[in-house]
Protein backbone atom coordinates (compact mmCIF):
# COMPACT_ATOMS: atom_id res chain seq x y z
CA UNK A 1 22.71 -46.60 -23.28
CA UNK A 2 24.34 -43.33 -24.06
CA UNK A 3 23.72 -43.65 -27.60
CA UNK A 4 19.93 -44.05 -26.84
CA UNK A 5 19.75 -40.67 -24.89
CA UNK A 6 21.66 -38.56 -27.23
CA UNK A 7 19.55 -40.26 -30.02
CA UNK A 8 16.29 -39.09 -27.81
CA UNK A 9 17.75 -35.37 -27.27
CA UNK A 10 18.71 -35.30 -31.35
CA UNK A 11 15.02 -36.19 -32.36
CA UNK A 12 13.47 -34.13 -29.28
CA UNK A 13 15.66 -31.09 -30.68
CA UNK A 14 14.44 -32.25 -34.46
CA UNK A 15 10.49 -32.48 -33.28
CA UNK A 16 11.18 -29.04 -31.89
CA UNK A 17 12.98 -27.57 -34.66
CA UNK A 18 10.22 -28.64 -36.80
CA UNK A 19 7.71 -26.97 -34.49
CA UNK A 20 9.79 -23.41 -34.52
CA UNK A 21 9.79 -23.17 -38.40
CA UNK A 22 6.30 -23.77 -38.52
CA UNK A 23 5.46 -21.31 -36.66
CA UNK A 24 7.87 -19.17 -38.43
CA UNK A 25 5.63 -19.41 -41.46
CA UNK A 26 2.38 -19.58 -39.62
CA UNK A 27 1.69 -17.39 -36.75
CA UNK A 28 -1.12 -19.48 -35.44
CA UNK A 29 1.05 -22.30 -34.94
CA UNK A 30 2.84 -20.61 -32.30
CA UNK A 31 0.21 -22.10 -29.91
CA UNK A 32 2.32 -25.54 -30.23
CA UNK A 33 4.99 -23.64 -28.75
CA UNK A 34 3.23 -21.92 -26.13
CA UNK A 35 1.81 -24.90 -24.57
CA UNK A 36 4.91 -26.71 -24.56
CA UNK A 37 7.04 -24.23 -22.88
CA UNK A 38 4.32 -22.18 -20.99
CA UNK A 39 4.85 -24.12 -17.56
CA UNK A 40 8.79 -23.90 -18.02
CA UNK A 41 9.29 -20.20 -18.24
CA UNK A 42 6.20 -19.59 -15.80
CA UNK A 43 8.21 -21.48 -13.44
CA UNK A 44 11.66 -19.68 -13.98
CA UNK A 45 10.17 -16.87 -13.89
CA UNK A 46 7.81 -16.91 -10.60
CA UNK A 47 11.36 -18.27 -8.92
CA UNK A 48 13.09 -15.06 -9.92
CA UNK A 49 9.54 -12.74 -9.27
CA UNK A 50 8.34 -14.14 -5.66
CA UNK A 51 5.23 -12.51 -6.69
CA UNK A 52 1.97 -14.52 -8.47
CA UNK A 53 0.58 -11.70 -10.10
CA UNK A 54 4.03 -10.27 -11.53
CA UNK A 55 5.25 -13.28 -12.78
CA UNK A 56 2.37 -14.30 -14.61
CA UNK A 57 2.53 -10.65 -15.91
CA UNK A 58 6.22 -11.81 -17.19
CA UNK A 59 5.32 -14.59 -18.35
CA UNK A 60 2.53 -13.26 -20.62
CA UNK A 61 4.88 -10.49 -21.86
CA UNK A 62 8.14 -12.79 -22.94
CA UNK A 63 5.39 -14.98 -24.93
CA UNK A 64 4.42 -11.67 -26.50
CA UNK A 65 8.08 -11.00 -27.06
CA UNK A 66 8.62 -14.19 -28.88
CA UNK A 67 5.87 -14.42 -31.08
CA UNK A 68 6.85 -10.88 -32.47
CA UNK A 69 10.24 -11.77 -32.49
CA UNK A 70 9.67 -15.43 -33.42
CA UNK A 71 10.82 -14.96 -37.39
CA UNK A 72 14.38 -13.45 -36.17
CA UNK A 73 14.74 -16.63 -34.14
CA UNK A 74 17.90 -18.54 -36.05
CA UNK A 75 18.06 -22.32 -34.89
CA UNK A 76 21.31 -22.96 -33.09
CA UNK A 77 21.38 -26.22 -32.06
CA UNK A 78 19.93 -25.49 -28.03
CA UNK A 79 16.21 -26.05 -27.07
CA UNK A 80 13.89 -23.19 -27.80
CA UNK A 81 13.08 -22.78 -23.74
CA UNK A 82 16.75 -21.30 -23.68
CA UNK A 83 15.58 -18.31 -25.73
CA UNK A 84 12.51 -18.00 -23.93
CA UNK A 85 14.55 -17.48 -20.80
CA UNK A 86 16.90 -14.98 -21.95
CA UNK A 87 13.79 -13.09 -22.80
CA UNK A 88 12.43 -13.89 -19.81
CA UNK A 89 15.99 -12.86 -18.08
CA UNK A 90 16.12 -9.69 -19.88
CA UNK A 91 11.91 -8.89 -19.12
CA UNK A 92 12.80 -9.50 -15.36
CA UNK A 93 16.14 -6.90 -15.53
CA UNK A 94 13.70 -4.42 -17.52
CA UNK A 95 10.97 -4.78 -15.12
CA UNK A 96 13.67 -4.22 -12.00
CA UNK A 97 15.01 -1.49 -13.58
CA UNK A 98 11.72 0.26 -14.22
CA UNK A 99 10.39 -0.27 -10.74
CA UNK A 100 13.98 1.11 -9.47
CA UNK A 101 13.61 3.89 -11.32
CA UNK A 102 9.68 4.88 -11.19
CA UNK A 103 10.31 4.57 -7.13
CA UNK A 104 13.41 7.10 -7.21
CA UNK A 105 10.62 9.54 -8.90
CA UNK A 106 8.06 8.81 -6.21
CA UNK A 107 10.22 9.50 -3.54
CA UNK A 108 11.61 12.89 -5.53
CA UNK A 109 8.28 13.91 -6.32
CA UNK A 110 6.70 12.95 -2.37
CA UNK A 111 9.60 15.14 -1.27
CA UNK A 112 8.15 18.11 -3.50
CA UNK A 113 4.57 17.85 -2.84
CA UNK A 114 3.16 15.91 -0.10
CA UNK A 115 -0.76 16.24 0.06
CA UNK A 116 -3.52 14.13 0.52
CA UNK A 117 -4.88 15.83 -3.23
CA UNK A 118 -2.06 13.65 -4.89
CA UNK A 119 -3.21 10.62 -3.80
CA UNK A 120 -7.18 11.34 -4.52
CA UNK A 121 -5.70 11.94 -7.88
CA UNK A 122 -3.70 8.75 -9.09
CA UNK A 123 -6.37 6.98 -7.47
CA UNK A 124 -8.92 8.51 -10.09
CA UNK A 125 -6.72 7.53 -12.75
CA UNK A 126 -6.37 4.32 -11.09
CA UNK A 127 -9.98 3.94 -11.32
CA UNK A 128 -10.72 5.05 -14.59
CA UNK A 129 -7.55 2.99 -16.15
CA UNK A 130 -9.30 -0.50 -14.38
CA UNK A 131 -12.93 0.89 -15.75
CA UNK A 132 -11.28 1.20 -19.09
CA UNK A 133 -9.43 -2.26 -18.64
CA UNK A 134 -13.33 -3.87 -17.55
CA UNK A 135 -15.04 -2.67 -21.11
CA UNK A 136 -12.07 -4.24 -22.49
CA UNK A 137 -12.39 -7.21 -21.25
CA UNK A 138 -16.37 -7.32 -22.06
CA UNK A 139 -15.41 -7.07 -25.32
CA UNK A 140 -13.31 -9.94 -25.70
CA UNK A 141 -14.29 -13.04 -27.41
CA UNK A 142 -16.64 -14.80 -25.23
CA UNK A 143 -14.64 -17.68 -23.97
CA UNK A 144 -11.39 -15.09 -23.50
CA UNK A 145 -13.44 -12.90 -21.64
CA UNK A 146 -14.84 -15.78 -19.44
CA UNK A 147 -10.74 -16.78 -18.97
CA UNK A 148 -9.32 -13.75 -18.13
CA UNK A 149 -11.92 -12.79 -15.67
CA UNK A 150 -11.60 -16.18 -13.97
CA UNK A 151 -8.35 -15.46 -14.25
CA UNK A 152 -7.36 -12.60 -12.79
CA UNK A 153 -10.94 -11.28 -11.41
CA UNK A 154 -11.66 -14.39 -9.90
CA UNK A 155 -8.08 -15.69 -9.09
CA UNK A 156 -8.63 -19.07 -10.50
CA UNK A 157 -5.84 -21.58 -11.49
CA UNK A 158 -5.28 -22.53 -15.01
CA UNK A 159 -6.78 -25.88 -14.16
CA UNK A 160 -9.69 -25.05 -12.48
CA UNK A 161 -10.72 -22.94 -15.60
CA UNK A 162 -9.96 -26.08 -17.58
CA UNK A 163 -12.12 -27.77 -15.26
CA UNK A 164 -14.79 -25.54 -14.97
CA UNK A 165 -14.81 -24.40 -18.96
CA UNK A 166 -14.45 -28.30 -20.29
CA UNK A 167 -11.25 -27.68 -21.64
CA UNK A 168 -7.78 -28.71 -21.88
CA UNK A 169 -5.11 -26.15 -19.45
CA UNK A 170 -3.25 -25.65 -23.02
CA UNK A 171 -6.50 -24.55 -24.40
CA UNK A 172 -6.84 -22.24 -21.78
CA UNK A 173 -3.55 -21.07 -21.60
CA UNK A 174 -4.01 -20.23 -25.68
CA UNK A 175 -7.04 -18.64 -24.34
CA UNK A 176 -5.37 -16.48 -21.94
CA UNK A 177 -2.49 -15.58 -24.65
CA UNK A 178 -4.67 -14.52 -26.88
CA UNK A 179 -6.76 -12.45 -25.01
CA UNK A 180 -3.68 -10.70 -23.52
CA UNK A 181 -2.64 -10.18 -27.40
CA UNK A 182 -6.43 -8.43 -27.83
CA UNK A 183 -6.11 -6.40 -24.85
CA UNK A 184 -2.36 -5.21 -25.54
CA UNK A 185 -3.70 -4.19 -28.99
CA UNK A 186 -6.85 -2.62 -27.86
CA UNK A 187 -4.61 -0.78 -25.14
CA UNK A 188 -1.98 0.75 -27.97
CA UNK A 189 0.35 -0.78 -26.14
CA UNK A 190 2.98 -1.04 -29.77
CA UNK A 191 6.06 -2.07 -27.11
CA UNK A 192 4.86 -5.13 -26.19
């Protein structure tokens, strides 16, 4: 009986293996990838996050991460979700550290200048940086464009896209990844 699971984990480590070099030499095969570990690290993650929004945030950045740092990736033996949660680990930490920090300025800065003219401000910006984000979006592929803003504009599930597109959830899900690739690279956003 043992033999038979430790003969399972060696070929489910082999099948995986396989999948990571292939995707080493073709980008576009990364998809495999995705979809197989997508609901793994979205679930680590949105236990660490408490928060829907922020965690699928995470999750979309540490499958950013690894596809630009997928041909670095050496093979050592452990499945492929560990080093998507390290990233995810170390995304999480960033993110904590960042808020930490941008909330220390707020409260210096609130301290310095406290007027209702500060706040008519950011929410300007706030409003042209969502604006900017909309065109964005329109400009998407069609079928990205329809995800994401069923997405995130309509708060739809992954499934009830799939549902209401005719699609599989890993299609969406690719769908969704790649139109938060477009939108990173139509932002400038070079740090992932």
């Amino acid at each position: 009986m043992k033999a038979r699971a430790t003969a399972k984990i060696d070929a489910d480590y082999s099948a995986e293996r396989t999948l990571v070099q292939a995707a080493q030499r073709d980008r576009s095969r990364f998809a495999d990838l995705y979809e197989a570990n997508f609901e793994r690290v979205y679930a680590y993650v949105v236990r660490r996050v408490r928060d829907r929004d922020e965690a699928q945030d995470v999750t979309a950045d540490v499958f950013h991460l690894a596809l630009k740092s997928l041909p670095r990736f050496e093979w050592r033996g452990v499945p492929f979700a560990a080093w998507l949660f390290r990233i995810a680990a170390n995304e999480i930490a960033d993110r904590s550290k960042s808020v930490a920090r941008r909330r220390a300025h707020e409260l210096e800065n609130s301290s310095q200048a406290t007027y209702a003219g500060d706040e008519t401000v950011s929410s300007i910006d706030e409003a042209e940086r969502r604006a900017r984000l909309f065109k964005l979006v329109e400009r998407l592929p069609r079928e990205q464009s329809r995800v994401i803003t069923m997405r995130f504009a309509e708060d739809k599930s992954i499934r009830e896209i799939a549902t209401a597109l005719g699609r599989s959830e890993g299609s969406v899900k690719q769908l969704q990844f790649r139109a938060m690739q477009n939108l990173r690279v139509r932002l400038g956003d070079t740090n992932g």
